[in-house]
N, C-alpha and C. Protein backbone atom coordinates (compact mmCIF):
# COMPACT_ATOMS: atom_id res chain seq x y z
N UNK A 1 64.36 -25.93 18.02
CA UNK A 1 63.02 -25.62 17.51
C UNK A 1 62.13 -26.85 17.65
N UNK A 2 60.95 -26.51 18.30
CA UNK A 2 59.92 -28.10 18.68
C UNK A 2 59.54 -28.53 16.90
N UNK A 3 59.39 -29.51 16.90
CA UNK A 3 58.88 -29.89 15.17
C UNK A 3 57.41 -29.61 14.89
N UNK A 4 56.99 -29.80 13.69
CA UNK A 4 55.55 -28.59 13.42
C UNK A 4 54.74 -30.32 13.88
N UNK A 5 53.20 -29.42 13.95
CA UNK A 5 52.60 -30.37 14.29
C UNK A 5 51.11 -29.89 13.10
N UNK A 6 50.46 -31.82 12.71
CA UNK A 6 49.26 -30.72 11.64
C UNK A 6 48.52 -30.15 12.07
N UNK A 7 47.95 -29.81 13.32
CA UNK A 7 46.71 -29.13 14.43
C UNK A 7 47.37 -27.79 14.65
N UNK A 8 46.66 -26.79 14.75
CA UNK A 8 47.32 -25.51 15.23
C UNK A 8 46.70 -25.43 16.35
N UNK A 9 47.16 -24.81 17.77
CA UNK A 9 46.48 -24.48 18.95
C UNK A 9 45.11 -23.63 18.48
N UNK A 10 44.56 -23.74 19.22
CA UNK A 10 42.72 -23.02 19.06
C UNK A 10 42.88 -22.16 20.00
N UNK A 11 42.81 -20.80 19.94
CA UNK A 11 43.14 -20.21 21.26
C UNK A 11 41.36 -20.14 21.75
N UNK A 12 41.13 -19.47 22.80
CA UNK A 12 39.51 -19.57 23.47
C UNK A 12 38.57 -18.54 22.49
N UNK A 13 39.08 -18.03 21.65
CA UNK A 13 38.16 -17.11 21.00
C UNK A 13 38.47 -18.20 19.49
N UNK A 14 38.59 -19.20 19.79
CA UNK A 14 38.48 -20.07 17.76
C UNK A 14 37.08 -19.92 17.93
N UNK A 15 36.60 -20.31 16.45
CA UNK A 15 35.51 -20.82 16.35
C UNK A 15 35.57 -22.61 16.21
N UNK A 16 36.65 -23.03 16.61
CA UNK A 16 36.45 -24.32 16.69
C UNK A 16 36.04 -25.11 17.86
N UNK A 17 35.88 -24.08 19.04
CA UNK A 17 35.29 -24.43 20.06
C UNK A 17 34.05 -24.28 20.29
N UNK A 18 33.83 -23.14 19.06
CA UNK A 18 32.06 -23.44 19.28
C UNK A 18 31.31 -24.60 18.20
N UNK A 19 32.19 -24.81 17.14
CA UNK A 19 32.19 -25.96 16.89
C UNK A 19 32.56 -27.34 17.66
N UNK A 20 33.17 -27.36 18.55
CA UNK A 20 32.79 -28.23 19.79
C UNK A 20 31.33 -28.44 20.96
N UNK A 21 31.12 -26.99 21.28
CA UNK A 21 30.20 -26.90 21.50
C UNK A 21 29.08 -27.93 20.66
N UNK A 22 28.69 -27.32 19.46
CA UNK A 22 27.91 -27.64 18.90
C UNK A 22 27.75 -28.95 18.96
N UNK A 23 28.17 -29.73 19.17
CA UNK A 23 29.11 -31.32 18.93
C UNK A 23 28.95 -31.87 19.96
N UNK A 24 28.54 -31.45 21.28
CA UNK A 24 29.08 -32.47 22.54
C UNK A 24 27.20 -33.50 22.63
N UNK A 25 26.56 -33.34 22.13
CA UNK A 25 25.70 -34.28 22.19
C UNK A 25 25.50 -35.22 21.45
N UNK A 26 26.93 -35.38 19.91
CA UNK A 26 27.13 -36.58 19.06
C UNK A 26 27.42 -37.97 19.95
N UNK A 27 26.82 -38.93 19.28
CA UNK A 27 26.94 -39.82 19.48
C UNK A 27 28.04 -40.53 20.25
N UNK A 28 29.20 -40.26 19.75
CA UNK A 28 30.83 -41.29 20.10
C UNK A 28 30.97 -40.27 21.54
N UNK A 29 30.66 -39.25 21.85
CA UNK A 29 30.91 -38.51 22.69
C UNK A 29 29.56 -38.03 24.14
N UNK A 30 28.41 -38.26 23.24
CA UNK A 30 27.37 -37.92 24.67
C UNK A 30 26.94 -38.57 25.90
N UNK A 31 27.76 -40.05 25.59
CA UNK A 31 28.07 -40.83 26.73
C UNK A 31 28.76 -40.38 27.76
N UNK A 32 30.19 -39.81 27.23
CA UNK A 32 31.40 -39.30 27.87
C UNK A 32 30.64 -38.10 28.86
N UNK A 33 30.08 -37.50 27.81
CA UNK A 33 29.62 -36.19 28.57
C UNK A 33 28.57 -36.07 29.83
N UNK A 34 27.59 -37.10 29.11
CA UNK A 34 26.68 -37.31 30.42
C UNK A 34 27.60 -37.68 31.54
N UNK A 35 28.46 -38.70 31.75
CA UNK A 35 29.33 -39.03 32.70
C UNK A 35 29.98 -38.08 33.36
N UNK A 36 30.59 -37.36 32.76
CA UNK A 36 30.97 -36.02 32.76
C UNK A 36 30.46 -34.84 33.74
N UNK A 37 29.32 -34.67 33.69
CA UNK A 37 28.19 -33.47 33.83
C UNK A 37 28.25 -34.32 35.80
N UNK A 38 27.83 -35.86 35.46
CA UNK A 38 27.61 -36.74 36.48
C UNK A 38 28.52 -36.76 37.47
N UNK A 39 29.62 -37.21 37.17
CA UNK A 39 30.90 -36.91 38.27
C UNK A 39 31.04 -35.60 39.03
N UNK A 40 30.57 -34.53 38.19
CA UNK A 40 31.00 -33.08 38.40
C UNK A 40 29.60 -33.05 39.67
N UNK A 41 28.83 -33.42 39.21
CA UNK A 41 27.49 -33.02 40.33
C UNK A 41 27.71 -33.70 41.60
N UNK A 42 28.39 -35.00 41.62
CA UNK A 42 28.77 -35.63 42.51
C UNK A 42 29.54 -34.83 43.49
N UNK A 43 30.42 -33.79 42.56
CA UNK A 43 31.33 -33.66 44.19
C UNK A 43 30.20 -31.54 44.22
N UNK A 44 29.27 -31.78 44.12
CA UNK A 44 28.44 -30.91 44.54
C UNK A 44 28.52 -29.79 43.41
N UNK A 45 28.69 -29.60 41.94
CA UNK A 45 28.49 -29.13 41.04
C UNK A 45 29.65 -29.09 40.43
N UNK A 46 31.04 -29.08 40.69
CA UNK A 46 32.08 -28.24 39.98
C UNK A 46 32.40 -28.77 38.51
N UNK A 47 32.68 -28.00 37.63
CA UNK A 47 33.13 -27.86 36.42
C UNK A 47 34.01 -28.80 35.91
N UNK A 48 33.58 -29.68 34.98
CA UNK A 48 34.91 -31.03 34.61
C UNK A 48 34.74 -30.63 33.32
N UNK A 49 36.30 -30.51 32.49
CA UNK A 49 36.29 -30.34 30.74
C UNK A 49 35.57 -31.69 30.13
N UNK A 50 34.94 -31.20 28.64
CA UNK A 50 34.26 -32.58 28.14
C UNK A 50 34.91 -33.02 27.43
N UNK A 51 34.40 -34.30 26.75
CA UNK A 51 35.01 -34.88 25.75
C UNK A 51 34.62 -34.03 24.07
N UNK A 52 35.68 -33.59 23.68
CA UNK A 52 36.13 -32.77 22.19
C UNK A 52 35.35 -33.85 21.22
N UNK A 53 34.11 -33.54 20.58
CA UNK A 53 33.76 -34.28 19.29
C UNK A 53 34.70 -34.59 18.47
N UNK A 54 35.71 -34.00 18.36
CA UNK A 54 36.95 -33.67 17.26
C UNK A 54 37.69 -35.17 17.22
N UNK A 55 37.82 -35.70 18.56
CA UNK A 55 38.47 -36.90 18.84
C UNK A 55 37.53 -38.11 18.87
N UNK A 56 38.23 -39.23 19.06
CA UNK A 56 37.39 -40.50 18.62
C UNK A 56 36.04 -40.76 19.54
N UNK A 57 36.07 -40.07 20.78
CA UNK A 57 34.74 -40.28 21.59
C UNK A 57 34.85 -41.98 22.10
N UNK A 58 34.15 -42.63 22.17
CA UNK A 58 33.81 -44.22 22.57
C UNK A 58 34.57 -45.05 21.73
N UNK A 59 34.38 -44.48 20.36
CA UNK A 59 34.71 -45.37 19.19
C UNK A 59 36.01 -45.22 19.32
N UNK A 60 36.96 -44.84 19.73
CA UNK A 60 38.06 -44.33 19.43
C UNK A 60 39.12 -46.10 20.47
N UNK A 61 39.83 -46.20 19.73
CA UNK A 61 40.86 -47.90 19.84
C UNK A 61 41.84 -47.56 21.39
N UNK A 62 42.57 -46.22 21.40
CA UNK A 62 43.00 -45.93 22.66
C UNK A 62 42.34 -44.91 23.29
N UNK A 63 42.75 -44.92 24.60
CA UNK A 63 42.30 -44.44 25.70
C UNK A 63 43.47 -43.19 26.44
N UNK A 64 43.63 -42.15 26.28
CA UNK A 64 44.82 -41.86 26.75
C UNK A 64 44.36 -40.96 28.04
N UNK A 65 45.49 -41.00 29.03
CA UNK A 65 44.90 -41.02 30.29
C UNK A 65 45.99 -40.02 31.07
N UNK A 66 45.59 -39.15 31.44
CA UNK A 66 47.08 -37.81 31.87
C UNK A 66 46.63 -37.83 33.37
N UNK A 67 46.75 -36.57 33.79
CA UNK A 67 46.80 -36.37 35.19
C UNK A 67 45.33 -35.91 35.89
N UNK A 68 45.53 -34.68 35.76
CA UNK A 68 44.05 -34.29 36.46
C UNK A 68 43.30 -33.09 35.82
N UNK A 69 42.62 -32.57 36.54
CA UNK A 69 41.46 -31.62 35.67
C UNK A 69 42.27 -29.65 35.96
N UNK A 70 43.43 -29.94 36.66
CA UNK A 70 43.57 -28.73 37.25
C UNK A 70 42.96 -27.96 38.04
N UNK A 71 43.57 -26.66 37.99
CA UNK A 71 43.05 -26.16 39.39
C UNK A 71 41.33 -25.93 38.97
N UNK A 72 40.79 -25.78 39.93
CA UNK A 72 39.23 -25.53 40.19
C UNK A 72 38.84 -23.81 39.54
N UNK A 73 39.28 -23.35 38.37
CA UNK A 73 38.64 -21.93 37.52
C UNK A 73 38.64 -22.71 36.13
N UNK A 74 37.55 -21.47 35.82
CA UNK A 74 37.32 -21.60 34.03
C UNK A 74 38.64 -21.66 33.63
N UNK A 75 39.41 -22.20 32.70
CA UNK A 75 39.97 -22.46 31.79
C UNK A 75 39.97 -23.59 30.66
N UNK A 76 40.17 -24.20 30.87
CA UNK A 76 39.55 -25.56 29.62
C UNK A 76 38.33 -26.18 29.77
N UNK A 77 37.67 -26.16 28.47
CA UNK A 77 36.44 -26.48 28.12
C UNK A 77 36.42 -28.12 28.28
N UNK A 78 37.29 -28.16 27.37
CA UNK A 78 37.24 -29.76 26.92
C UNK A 78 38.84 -30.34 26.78
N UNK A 79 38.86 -31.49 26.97
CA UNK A 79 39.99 -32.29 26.91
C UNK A 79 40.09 -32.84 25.48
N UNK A 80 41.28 -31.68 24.69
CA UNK A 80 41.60 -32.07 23.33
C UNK A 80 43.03 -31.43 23.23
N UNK A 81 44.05 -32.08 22.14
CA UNK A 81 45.34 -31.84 21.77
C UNK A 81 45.31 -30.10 21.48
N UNK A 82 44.16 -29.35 20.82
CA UNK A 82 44.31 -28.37 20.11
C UNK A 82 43.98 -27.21 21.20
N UNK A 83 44.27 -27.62 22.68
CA UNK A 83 44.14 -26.78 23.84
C UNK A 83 45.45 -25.99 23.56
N UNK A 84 45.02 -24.45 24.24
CA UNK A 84 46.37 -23.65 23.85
C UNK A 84 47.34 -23.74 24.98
N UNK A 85 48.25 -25.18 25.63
CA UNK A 85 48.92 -25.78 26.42
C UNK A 85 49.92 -26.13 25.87
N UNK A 86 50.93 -26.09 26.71
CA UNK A 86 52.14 -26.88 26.25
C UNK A 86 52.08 -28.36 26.41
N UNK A 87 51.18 -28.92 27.36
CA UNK A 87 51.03 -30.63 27.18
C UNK A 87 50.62 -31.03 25.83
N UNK A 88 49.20 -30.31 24.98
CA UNK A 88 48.53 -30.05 24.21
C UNK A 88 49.88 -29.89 23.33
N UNK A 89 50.46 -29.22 23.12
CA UNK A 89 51.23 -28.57 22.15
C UNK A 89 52.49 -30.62 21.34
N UNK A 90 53.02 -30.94 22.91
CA UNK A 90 53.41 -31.74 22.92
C UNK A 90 52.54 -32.98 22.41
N UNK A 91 51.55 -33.41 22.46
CA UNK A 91 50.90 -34.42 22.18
C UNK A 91 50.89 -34.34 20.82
N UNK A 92 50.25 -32.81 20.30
CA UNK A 92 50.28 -32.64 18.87
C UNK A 92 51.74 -33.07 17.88
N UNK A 93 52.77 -32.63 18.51
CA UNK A 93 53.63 -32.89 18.08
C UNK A 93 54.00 -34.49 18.11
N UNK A 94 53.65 -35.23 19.05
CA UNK A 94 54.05 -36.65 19.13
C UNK A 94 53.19 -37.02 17.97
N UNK A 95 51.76 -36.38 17.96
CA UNK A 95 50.93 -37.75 16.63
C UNK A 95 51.24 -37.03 15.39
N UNK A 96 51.64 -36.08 15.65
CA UNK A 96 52.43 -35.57 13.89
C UNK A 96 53.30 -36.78 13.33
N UNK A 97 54.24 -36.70 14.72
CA UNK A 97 55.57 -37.67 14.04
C UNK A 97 55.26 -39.15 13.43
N UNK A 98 54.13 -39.53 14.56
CA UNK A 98 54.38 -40.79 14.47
C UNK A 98 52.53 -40.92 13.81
N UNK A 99 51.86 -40.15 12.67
CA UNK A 99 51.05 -40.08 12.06
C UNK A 99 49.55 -40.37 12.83
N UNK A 100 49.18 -40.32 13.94
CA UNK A 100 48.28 -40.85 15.15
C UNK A 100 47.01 -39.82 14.67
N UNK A 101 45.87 -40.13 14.66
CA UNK A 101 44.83 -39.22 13.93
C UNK A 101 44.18 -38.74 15.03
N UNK A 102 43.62 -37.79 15.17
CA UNK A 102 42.66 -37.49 16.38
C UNK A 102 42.13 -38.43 16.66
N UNK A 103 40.89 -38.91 15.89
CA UNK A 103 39.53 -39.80 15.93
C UNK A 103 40.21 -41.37 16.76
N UNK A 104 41.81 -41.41 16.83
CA UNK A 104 42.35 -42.50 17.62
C UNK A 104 42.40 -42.85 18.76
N UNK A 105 42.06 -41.25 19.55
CA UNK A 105 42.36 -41.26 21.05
C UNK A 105 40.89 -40.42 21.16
N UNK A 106 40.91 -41.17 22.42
CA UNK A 106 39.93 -40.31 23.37
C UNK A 106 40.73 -40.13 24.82
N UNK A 107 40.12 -38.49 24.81
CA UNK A 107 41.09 -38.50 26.42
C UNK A 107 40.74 -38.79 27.83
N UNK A 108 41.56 -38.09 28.82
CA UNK A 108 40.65 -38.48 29.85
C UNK A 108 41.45 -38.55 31.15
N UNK A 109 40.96 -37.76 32.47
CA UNK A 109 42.32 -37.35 33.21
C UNK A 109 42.27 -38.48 34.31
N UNK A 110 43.89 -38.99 34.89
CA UNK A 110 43.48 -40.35 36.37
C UNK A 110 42.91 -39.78 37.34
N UNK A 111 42.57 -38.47 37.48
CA UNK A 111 41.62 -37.42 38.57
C UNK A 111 40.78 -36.52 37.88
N UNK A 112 39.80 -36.74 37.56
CA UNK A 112 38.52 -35.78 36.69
C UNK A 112 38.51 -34.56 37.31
N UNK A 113 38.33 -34.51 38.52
CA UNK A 113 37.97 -33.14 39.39
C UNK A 113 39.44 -32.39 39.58
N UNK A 114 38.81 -31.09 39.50
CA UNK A 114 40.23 -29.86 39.42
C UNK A 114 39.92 -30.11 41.07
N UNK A 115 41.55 -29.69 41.54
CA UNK A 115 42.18 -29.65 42.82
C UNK A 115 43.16 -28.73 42.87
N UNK A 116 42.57 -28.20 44.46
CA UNK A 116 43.09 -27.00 44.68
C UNK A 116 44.68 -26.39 44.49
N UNK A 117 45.63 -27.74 44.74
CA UNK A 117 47.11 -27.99 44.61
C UNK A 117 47.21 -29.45 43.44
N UNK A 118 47.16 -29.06 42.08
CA UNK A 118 47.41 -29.86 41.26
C UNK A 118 48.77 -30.95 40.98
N UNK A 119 49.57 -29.58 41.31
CA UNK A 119 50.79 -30.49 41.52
C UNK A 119 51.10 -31.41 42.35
N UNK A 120 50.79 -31.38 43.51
CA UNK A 120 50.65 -32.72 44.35
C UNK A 120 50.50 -34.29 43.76
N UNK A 121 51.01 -34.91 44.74
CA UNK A 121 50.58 -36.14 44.10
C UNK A 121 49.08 -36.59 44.65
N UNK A 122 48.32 -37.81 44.63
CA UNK A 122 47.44 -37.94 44.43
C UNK A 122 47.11 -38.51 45.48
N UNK A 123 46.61 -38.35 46.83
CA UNK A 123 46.07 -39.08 47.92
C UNK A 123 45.80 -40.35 47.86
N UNK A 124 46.06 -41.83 48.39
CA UNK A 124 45.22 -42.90 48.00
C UNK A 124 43.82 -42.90 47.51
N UNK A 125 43.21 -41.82 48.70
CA UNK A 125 41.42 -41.74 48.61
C UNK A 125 41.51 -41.34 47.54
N UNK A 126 41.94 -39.92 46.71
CA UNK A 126 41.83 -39.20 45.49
C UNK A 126 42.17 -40.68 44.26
N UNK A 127 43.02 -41.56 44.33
CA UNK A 127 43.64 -42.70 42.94
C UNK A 127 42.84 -43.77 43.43
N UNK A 128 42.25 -43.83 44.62
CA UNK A 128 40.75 -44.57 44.21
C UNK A 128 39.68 -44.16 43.56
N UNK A 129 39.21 -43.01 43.93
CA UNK A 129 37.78 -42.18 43.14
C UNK A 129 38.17 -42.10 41.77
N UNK A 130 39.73 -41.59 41.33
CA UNK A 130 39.96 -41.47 40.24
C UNK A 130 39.70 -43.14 39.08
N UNK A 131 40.54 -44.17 39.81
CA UNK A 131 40.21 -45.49 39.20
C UNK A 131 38.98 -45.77 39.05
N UNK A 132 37.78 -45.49 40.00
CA UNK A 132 36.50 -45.98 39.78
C UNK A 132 35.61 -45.17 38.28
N UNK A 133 36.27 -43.73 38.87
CA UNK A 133 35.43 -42.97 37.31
C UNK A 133 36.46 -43.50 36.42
N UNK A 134 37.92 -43.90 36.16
CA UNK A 134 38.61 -44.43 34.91
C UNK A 134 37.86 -45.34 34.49
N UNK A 135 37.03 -46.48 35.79
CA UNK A 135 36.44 -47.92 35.08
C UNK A 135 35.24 -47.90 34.56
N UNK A 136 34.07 -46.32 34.80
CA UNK A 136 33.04 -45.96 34.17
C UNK A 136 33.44 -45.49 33.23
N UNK A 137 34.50 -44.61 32.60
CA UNK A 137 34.46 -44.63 31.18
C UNK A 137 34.98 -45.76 30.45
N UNK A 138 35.92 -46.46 30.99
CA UNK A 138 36.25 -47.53 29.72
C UNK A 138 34.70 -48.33 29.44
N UNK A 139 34.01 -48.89 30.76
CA UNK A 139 32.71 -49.15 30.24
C UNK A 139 32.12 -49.05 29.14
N UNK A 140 32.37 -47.26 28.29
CA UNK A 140 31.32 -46.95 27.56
C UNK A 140 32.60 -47.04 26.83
N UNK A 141 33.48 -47.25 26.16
CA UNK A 141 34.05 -47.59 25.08
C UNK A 141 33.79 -48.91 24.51
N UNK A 142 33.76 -48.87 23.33
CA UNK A 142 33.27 -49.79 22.30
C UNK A 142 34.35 -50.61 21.45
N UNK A 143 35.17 -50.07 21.62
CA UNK A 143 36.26 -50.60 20.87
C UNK A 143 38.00 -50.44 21.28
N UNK A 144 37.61 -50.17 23.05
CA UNK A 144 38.78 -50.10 23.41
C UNK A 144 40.17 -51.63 23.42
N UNK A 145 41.43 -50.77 22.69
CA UNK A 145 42.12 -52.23 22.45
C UNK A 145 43.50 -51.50 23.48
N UNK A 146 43.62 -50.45 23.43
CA UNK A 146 44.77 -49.61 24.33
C UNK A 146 44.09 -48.34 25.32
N UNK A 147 45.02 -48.99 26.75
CA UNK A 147 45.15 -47.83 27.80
C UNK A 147 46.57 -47.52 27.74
N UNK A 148 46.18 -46.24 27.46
CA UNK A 148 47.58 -45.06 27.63
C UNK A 148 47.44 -44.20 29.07
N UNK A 149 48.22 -44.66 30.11
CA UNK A 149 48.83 -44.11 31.27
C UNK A 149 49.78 -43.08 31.26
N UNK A 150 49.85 -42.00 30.95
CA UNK A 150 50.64 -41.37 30.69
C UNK A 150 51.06 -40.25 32.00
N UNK A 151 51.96 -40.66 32.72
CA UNK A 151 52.12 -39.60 34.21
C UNK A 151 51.63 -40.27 35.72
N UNK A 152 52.47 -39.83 36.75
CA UNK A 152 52.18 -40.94 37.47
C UNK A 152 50.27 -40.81 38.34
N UNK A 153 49.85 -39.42 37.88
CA UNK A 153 48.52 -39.50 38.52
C UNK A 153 47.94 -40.98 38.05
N UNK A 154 47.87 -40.81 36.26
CA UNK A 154 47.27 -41.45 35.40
C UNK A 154 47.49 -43.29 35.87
N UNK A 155 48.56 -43.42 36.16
CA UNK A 155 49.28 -44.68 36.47
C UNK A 155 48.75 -44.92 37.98
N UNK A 156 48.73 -44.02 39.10
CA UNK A 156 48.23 -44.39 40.27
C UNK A 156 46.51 -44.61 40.52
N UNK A 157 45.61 -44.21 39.63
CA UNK A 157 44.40 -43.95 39.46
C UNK A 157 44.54 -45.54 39.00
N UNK A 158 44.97 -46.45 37.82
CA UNK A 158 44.64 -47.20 37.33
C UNK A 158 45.48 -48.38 38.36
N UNK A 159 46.20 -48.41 39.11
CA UNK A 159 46.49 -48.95 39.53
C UNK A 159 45.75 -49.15 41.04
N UNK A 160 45.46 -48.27 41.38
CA UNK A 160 44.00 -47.99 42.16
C UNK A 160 43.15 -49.26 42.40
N UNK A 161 42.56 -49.59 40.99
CA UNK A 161 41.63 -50.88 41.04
C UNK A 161 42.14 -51.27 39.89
N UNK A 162 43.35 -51.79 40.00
CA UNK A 162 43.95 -52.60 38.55
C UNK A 162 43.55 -54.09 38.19
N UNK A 163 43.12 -55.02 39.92
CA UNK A 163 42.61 -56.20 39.54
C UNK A 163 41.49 -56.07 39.04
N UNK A 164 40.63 -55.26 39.17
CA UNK A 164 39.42 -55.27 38.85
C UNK A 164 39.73 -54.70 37.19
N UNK A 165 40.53 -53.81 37.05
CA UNK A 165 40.63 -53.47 35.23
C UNK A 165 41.11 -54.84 34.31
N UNK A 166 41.95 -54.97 35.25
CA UNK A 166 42.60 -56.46 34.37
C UNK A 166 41.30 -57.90 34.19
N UNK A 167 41.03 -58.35 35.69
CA UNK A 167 39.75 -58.69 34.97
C UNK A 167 39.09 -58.63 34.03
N UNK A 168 38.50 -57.16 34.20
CA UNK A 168 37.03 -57.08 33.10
C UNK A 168 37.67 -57.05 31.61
N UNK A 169 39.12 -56.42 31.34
CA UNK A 169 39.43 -56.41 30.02
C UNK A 169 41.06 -56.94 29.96
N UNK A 170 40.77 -58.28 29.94
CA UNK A 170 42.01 -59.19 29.99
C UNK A 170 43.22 -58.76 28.58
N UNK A 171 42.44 -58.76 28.13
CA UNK A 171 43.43 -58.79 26.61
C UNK A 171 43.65 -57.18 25.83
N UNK A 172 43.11 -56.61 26.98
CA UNK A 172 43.71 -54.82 26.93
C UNK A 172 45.04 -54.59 27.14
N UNK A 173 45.80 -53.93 26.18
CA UNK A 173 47.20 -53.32 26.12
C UNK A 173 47.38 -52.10 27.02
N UNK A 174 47.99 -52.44 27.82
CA UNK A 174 48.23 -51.35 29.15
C UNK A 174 49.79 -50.91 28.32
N UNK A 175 49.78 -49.45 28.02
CA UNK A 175 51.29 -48.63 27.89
C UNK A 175 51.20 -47.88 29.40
N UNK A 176 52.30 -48.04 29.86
CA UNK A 176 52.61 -47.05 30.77
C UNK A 176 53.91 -45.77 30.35
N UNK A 177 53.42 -44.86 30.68
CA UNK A 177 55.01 -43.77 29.84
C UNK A 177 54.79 -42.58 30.43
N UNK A 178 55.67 -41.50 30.44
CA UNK A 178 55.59 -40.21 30.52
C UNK A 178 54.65 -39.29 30.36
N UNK A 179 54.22 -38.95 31.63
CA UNK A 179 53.56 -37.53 31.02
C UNK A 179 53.64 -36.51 29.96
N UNK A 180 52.81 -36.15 28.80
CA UNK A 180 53.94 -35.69 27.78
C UNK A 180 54.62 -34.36 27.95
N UNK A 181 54.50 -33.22 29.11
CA UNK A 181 55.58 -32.77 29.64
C UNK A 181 57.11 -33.50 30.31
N UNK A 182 56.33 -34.73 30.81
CA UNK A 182 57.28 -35.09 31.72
C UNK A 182 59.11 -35.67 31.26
N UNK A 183 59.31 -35.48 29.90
CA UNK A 183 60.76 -35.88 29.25
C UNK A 183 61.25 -34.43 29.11
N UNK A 184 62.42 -34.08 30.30
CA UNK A 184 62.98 -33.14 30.17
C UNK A 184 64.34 -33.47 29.59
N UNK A 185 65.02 -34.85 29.52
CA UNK A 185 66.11 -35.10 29.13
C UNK A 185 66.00 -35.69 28.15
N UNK A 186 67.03 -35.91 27.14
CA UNK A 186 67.35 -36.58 26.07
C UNK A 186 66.78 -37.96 25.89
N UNK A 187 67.30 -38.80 26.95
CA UNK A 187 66.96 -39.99 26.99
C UNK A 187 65.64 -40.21 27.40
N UNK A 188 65.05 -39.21 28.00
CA UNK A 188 63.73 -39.53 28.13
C UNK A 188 62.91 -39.12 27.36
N UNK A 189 63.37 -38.10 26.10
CA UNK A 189 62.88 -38.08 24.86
C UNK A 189 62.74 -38.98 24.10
N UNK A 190 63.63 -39.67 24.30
CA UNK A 190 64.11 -40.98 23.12
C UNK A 190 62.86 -41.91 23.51
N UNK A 191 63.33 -42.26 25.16
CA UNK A 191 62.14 -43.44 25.24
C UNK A 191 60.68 -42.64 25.24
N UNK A 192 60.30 -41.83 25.06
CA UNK A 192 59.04 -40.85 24.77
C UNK A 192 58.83 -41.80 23.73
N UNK A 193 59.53 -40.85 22.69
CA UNK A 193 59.30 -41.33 20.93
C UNK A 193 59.17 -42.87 21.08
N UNK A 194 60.13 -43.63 21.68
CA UNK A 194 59.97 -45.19 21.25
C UNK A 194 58.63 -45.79 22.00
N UNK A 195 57.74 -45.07 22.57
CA UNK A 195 56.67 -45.44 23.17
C UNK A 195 55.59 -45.24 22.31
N UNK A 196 55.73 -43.67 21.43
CA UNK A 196 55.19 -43.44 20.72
C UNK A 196 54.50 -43.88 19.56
N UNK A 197 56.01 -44.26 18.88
CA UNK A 197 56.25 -45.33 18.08
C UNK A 197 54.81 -46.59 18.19
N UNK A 198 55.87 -47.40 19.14
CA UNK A 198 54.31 -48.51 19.53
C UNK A 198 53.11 -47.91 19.46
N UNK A 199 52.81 -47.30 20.12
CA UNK A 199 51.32 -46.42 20.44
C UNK A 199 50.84 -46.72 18.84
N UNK A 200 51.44 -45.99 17.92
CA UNK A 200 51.04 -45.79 16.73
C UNK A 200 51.10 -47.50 15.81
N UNK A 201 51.77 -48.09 16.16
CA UNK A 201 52.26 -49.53 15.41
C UNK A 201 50.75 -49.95 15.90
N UNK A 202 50.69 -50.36 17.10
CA UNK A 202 49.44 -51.02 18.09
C UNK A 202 47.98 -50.38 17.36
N UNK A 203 47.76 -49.29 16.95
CA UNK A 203 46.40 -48.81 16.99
C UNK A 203 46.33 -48.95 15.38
N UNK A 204 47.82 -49.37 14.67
CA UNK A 204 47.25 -49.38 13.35
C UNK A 204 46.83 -50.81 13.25
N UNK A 205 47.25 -51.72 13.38
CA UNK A 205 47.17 -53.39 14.07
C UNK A 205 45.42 -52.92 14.22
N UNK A 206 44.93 -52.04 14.90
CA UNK A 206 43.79 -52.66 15.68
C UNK A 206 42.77 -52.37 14.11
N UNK A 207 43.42 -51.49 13.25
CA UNK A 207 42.10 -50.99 12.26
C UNK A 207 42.54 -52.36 11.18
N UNK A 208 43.28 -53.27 11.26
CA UNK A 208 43.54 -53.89 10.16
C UNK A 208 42.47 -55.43 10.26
C-alpha cells in the first residue's frame, strides 16, 4: 500500500484549479508565467503548463526540476504535486514523509515544450534550449538556495550550460536524484528517501 499523502489529487473538474486559475497573475508566480506564455510563443504558440500559485512561485528556497512538458495535447494546466499523475502522486507522498510544504518548491521541467516522443531522451540541441530556459527561470528566483535535478532530462538540460549555472550561483546546492517515478527497486527507494531526507534537512537550514 503507497503511504497517505496530506494533498489529495485534484482531478480536472476540482475547483482548485480554478482557484489556480484565478491565481496565476500573483506575484511569486506572474514572472514564471509571463516566461511561460514567452517560451511557448517562441516555438510558434504551443501550450506550456504554468506555475500553480499553490506552490512557492520565485519565493520558494528549491527549485525542482523533472523531465519535460509531455506530449503536445491538453492535459495539464499547470505544474503542481496535486496533478492527477502518478509522478504527482509520488512527490506528494515524498513531502508527506519527510514534512516538505508546497510553498518550498517551485517546479519546472529540463524541456518546457511537449514533444512528440516524450520518452526519448533528449537531443543535445533539445538539453541546450532546455538549460537556457532552466537559466531564465532561476534568474527570477529570489531566494533560490537548492536545484533539484530530478531524472536524467532534468540533469542533461542543466548540465547543458552547467559552467555558466555554476558561475552565476556559486554557492547553490545542486541535488542530483531520481526521477520520482524512476525507483522501481528497493534500493533505489531507499536512496530516493535518503535524498529526500536532505532535500528536507537543506530547505529547513535555509528558513532558519
Amino acid at each position: 500500500m503507497a503511504p497517505a499523502d496530506n494533498w489529495k489529487r485534484a482531478l480536472p473538474n476540482d475547483s482548485f484549479w480554478e482557484d489556480q486559475k484565478a491565481g496565476m497573475e500573483e506575484a511569486h508566480v506572474a514572472p514564471l508565467n509571463d516566461l511561460v506564455l514567452a517560451l511557448g510563443a517562441a516555438k510558434g504558440g504551443v501550450r506550456l503548463p504554468f506555475a500553480a500559485p499553490w506552490h512557492g512561485g520565485i519565493h520558494a528556497p528549491a527549485l525542482m526540476v523533472l523531465n519535460d512538458a509531455g506530449e503536445p495535447r491538453e492535459e495539464t494546466t499547470f505544474m503542481c504535486i496535486r496533478n492527477p499523475d502518478r509522478a504527482a502522486d509520488r512527490q506528494r507522498h515524498l513531502m508527506t514523509e519527510f514534512n516538505i510544504a508546497p510553498g518550498d518548491l517551485c517546479h519546472w521541467n529540463g524541456y518546457p515544450w511537449p514533444r512528440a516522443e516524450p520518452k526519448r531522451p533528449l537531443t543535445p540541441e533539445q538539453s541546450l534550449e532546455g538549460g537556457r530556459a532552466l537559466l531564465q527561470v532561476m534568474e527570477l528566483m529570489v531566494n533560490l538556495k537548492i536545484l533539484l535535478l530530478l531524472g536524467r532530462m532534468a540533469q542533461d538540460a542543466a548540465d547543458a550550460v552547467l559552467p555558466e549555472l555554476c558561475s552565476a550561483y556559486p554557492e547553490l546546492q545542486i541535488v542530483r536524484s531520481l526521477h520520482p517515478l524512476g525507483a522501481k527497486r528497493t534500493v533505489d527507494r531507499n536512496e530516493q528517501k535518503r535524498v529526500w531526507a536532505n532535500i528536507a534537512t537543506q530547505i529547513r537550514q535555509t528558513g532558519q
